[in-house]
C-alpha atoms as a PDB file:
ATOM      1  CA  UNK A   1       0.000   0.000   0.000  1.00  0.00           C
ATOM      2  CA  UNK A   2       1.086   3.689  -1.142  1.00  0.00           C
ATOM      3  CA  UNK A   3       2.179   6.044   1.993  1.00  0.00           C
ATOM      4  CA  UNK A   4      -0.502   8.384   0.795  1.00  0.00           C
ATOM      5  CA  UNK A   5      -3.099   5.982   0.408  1.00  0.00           C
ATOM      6  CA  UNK A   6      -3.049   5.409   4.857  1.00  0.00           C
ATOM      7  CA  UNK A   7      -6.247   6.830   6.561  1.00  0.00           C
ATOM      8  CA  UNK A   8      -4.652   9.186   8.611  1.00  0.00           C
ATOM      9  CA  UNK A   9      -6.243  10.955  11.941  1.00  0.00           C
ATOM     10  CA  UNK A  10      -5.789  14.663  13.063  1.00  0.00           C
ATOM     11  CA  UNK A  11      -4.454  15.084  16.827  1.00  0.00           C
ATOM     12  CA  UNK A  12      -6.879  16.918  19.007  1.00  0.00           C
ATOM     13  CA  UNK A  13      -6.030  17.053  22.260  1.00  0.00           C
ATOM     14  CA  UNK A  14      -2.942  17.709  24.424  1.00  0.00           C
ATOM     15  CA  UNK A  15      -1.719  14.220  25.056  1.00  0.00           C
ATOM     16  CA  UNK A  16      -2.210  13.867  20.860  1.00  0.00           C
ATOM     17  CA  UNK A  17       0.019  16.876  20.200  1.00  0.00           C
ATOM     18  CA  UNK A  18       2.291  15.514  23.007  1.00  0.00           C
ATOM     19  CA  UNK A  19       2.487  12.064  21.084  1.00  0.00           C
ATOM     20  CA  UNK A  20       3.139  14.057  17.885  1.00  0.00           C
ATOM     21  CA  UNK A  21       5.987  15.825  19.251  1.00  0.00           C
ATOM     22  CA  UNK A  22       7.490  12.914  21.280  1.00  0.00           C
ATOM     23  CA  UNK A  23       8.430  11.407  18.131  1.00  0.00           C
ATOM     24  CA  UNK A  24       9.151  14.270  16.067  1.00  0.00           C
ATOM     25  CA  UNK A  25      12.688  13.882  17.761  1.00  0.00           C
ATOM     26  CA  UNK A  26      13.358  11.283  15.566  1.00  0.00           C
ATOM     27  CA  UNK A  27      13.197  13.524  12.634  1.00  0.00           C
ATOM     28  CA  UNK A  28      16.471  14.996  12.499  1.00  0.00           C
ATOM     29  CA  UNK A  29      17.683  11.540  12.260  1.00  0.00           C
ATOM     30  CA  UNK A  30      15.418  10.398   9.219  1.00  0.00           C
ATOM     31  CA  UNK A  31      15.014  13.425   7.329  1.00  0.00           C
ATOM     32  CA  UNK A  32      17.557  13.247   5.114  1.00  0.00           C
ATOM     33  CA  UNK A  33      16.649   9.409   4.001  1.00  0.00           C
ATOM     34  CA  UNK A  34      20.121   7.806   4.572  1.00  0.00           C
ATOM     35  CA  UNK A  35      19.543   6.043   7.603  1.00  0.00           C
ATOM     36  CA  UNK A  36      16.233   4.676   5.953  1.00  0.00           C
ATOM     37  CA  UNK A  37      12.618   4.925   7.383  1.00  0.00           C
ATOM     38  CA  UNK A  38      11.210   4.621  10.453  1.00  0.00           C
ATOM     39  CA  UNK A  39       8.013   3.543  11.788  1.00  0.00           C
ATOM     40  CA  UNK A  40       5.650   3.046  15.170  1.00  0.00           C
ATOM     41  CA  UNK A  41       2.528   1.390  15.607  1.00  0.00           C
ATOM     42  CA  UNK A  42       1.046   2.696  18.930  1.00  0.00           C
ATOM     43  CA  UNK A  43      -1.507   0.515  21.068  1.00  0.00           C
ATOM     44  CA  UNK A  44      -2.460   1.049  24.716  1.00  0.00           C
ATOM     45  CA  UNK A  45      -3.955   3.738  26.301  1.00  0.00           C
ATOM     46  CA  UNK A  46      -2.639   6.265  24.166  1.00  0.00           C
ATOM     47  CA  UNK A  47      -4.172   4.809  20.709  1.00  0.00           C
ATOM     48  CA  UNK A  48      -7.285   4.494  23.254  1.00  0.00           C
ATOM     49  CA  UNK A  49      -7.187   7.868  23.746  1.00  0.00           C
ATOM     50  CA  UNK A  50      -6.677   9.297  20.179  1.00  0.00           C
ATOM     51  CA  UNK A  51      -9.924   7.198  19.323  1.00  0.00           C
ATOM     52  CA  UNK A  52     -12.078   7.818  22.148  1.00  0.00           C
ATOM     53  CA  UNK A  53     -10.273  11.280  23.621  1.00  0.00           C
ATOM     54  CA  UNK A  54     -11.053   9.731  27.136  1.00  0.00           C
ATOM     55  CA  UNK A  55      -9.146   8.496  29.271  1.00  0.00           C
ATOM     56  CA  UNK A  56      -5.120   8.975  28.564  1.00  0.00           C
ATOM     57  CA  UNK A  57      -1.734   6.988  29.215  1.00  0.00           C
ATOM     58  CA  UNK A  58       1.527   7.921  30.344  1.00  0.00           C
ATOM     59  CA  UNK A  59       3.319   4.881  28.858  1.00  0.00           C
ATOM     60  CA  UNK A  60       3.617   4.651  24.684  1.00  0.00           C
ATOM     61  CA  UNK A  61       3.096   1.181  23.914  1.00  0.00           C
ATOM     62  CA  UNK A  62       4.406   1.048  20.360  1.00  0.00           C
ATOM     63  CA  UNK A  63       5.855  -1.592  17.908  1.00  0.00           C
ATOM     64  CA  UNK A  64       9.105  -0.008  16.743  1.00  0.00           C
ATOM     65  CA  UNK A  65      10.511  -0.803  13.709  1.00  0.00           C
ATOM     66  CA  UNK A  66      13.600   0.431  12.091  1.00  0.00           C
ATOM     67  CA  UNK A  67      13.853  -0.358   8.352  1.00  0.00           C
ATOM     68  CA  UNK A  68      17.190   0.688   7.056  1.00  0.00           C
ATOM     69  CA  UNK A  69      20.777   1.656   8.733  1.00  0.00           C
ATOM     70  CA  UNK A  70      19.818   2.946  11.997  1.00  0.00           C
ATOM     71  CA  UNK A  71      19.353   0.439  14.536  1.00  0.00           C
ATOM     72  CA  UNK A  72      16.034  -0.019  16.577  1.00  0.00           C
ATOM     73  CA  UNK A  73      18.369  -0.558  19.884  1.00  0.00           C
ATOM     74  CA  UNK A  74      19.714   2.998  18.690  1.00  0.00           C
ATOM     75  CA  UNK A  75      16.299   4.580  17.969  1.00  0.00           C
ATOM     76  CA  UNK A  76      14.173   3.384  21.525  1.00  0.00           C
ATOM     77  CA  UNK A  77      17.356   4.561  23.370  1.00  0.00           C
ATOM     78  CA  UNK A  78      16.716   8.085  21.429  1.00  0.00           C
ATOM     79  CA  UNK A  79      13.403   7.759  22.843  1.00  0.00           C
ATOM     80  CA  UNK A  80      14.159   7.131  25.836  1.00  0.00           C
ATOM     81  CA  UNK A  81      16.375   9.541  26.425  1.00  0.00           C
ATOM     82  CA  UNK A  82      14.412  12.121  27.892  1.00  0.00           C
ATOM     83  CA  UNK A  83      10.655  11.847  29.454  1.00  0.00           C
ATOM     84  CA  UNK A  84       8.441  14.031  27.796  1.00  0.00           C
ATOM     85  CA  UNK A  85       6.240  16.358  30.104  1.00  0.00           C
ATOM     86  CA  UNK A  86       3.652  18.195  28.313  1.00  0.00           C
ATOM     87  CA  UNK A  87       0.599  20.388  30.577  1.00  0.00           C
ATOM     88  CA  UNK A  88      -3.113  18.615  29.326  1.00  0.00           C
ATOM     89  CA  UNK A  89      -6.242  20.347  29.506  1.00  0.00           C
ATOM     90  CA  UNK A  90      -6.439  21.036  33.234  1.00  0.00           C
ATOM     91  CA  UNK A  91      -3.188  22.415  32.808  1.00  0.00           C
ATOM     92  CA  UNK A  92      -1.365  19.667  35.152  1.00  0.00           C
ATOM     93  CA  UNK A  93       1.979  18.555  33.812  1.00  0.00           C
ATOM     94  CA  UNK A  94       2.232  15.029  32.803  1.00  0.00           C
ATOM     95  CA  UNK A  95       4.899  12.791  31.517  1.00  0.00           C
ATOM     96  CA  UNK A  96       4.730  10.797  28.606  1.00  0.00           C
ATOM     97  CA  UNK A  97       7.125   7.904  27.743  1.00  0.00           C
ATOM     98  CA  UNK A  98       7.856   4.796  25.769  1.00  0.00           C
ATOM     99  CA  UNK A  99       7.367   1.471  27.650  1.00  0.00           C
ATOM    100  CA  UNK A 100      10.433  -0.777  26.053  1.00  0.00           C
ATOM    101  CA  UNK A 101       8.942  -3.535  27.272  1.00  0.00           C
ATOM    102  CA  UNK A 102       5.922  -3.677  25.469  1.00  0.00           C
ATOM    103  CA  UNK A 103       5.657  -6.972  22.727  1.00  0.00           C
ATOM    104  CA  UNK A 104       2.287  -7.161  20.391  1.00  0.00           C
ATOM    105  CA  UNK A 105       3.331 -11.181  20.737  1.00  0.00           C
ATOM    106  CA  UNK A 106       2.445 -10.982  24.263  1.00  0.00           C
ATOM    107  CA  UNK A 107      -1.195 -10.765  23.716  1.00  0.00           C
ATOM    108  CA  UNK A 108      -4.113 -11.581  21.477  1.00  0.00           C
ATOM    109  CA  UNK A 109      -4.180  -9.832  18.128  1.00  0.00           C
ATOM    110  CA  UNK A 110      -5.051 -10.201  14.616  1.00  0.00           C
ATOM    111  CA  UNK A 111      -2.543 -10.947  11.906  1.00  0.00           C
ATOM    112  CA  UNK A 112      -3.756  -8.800   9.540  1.00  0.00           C
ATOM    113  CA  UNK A 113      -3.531  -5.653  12.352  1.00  0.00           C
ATOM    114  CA  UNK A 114      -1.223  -3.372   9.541  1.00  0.00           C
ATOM    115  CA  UNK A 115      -4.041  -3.276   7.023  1.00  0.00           C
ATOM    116  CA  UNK A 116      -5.869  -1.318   9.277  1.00  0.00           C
ATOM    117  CA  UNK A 117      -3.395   1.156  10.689  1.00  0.00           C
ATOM    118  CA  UNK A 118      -4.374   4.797  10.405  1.00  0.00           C
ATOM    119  CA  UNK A 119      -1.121   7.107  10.039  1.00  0.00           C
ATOM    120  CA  UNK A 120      -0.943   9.870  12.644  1.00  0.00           C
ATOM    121  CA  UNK A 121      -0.601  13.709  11.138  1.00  0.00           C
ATOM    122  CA  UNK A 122       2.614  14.604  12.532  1.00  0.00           C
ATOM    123  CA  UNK A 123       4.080  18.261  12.983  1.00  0.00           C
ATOM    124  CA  UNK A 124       6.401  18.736   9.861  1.00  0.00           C
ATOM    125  CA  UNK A 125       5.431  15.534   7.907  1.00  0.00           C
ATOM    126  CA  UNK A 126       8.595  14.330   7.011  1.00  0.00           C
ATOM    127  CA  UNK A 127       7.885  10.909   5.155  1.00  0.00           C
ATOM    128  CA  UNK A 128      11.027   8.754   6.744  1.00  0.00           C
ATOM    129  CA  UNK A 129       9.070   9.068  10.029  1.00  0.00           C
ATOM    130  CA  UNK A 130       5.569   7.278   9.969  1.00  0.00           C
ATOM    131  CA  UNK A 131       3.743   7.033  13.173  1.00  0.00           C
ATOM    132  CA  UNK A 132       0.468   4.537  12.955  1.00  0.00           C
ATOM    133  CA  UNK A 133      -1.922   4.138  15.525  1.00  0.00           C
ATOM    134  CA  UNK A 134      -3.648   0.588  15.690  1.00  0.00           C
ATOM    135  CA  UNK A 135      -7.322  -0.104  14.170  1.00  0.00           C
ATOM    136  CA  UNK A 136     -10.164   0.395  17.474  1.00  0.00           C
ATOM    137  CA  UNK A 137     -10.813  -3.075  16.408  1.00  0.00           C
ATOM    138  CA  UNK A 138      -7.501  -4.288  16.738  1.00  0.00           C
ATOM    139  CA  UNK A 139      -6.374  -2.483  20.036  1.00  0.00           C
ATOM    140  CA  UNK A 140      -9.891  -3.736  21.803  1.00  0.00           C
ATOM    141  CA  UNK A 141      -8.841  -7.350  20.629  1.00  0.00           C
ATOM    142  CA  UNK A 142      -4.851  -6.529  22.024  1.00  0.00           C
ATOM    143  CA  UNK A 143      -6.772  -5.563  25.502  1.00  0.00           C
ATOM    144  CA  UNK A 144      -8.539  -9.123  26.043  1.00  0.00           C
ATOM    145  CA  UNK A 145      -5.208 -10.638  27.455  1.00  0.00           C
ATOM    146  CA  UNK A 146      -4.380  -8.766  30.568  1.00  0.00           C
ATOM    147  CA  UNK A 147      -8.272  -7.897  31.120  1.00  0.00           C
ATOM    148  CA  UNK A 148      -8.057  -5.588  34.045  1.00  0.00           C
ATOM    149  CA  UNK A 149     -10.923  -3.141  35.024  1.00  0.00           C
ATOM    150  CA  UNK A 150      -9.545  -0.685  32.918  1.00  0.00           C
ATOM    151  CA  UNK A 151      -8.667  -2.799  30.049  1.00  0.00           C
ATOM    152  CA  UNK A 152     -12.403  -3.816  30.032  1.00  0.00           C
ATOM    153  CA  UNK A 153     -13.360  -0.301  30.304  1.00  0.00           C
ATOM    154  CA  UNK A 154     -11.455   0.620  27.156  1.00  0.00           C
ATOM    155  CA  UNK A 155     -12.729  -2.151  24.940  1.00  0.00           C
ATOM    156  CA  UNK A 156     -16.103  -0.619  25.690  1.00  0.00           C
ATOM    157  CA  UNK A 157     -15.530   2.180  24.954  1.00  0.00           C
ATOM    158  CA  UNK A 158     -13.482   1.510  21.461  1.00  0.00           C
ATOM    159  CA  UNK A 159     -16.785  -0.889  20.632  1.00  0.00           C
ATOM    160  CA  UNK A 160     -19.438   2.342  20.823  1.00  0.00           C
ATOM    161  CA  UNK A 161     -17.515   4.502  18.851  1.00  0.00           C
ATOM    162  CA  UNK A 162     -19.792   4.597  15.533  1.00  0.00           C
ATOM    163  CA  UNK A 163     -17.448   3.273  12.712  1.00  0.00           C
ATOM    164  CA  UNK A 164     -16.974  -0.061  15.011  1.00  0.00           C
ATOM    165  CA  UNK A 165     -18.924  -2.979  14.095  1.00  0.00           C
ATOM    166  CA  UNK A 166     -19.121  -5.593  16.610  1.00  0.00           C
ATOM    167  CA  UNK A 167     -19.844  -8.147  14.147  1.00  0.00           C
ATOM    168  CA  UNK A 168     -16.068  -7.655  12.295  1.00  0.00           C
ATOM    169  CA  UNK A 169     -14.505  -6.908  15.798  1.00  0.00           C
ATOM    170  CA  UNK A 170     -16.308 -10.614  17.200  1.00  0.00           C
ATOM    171  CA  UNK A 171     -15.367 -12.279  13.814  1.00  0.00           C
ATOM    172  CA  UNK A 172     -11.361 -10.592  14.028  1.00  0.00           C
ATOM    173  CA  UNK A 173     -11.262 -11.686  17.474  1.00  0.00           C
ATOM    174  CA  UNK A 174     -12.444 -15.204  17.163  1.00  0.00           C
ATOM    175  CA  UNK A 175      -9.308 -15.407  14.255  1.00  0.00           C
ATOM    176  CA  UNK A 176      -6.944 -13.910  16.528  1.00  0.00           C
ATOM    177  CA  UNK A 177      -7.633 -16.617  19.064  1.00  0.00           C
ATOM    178  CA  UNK A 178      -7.360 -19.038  17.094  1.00  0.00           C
ATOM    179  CA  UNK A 179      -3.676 -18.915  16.591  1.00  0.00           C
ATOM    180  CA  UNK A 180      -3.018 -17.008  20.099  1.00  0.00           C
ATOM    181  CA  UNK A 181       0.039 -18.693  21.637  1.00  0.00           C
ATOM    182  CA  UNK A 182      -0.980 -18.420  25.066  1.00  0.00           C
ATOM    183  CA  UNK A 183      -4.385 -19.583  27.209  1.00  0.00           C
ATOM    184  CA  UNK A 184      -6.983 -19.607  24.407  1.00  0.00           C
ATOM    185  CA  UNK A 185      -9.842 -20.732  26.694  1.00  0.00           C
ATOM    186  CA  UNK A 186      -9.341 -17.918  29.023  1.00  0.00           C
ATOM    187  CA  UNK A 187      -9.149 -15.182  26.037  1.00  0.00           C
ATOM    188  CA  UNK A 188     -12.561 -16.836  24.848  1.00  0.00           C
ATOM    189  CA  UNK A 189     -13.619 -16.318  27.844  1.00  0.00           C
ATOM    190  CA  UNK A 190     -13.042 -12.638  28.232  1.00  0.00           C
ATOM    191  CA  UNK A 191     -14.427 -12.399  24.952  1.00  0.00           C
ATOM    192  CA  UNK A 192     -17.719 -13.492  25.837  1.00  0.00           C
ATOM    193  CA  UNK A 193     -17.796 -11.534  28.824  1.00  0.00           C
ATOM    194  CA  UNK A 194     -16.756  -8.353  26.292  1.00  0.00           C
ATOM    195  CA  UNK A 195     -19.954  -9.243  24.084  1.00  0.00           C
ATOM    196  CA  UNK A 196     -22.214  -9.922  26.834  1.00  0.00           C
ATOM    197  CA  UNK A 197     -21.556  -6.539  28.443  1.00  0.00           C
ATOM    198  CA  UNK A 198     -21.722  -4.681  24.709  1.00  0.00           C
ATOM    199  CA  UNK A 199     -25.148  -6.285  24.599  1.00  0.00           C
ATOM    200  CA  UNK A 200     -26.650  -5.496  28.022  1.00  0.00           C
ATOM    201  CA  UNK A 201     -25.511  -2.049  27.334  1.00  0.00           C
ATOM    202  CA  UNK A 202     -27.181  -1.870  24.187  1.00  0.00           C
ATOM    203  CA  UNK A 203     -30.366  -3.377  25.598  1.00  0.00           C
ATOM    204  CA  UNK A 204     -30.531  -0.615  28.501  1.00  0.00           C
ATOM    205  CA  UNK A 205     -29.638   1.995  26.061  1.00  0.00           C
END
């Protein structure tokens, strides 16, 4: 697929501006093409947030990838440099960084997750750095493994916003189990618990 051809998504709020610029440090690095492209795939509570514009996150869970000479150790140490602290809404400064840790092999998700990326507008645009945020479909499926309160709370949430069909995000997530590495019998369990509460909340609605 064609850079141009991505569905991309405008940052509106304060933590979206903040994820904007945390990466535009990058840019000096990339601009000039030699050390190849660059490219992040944010999940988590931050693509939650640029979906929903509820609740935020102060850790960027991201899939880093680093296609040409720069290595990716090299790049997530750039990142991680240096905390980013940007003032949201209220005013109240927060601090946004990378979590290294974070693997999308750790948890439940779709194989087919990239076709549905949607490229995030960044500040000056430069094309060696692309910054994606995952599908709602796809991050709500990537929140069935751990399955805390808040986890549960987001998937909700992604499933009621209005270009989500909970038909294709049942049908995804029944695939993803399918080949999921780890319990399979508890994820199908949290799915069903996912659906039920969709459709008690539609019922009261």
């Amino acid at each position: 697929m064609k850079l141009d051809s991505y569905p991309t998504i405008q940052p509106e709020t304060a933590l979206g501006h903040a994820l904007v610029a945390f990466f535009d440090v990058l840019e000096p690095v990339f601009a000039c093409g030699d050390k190849g492209v660059f490219q992040a795939i944010v999940f988590g509570g931050c693509a939650v947030h640029i979906h929903t514009q509820t609740r935020g996150s102060a850790d960027i869970d991201a899939e880093i990838a680093s296609h040409g000479y720069a290595k990716k150790s090299e790049v997530i140490a750039l990142l991680d440099e240096d905390a980013y602290i940007f003032a949201d809404e209220e005013g109240v400064s927060q601090v946004l960084e990378l979590d290294s840790s974070f693997n999308t092999t750790l948890g439940p998700l779709h194989e087919d997750y990239e076709d549905r990326i949607i490229r995030l507008v960044t500040q000056s645009n430069i094309p060696n750095v692309e910054v994606y945020i995952a599908s709602a479909i796809d991050v709500a499926i990537s929140k069935l493994g751990r399955f805390g309160d808040r986890d549960q709370q987001d998937i909700q949430s992604l499933l009621q916003l209005p270009y989500v069909d909970i038909d294709e995000f049942e049908r995804f997530a029944r695939e993803a189990i399918n080949y999921y590495v780890g319990n399979q019998k508890q994820i199908s369990g949290n799915l069903r618990a996912v659906l039920d509460d969709y459709r008690s909340r539609e019922e009261r609605a």
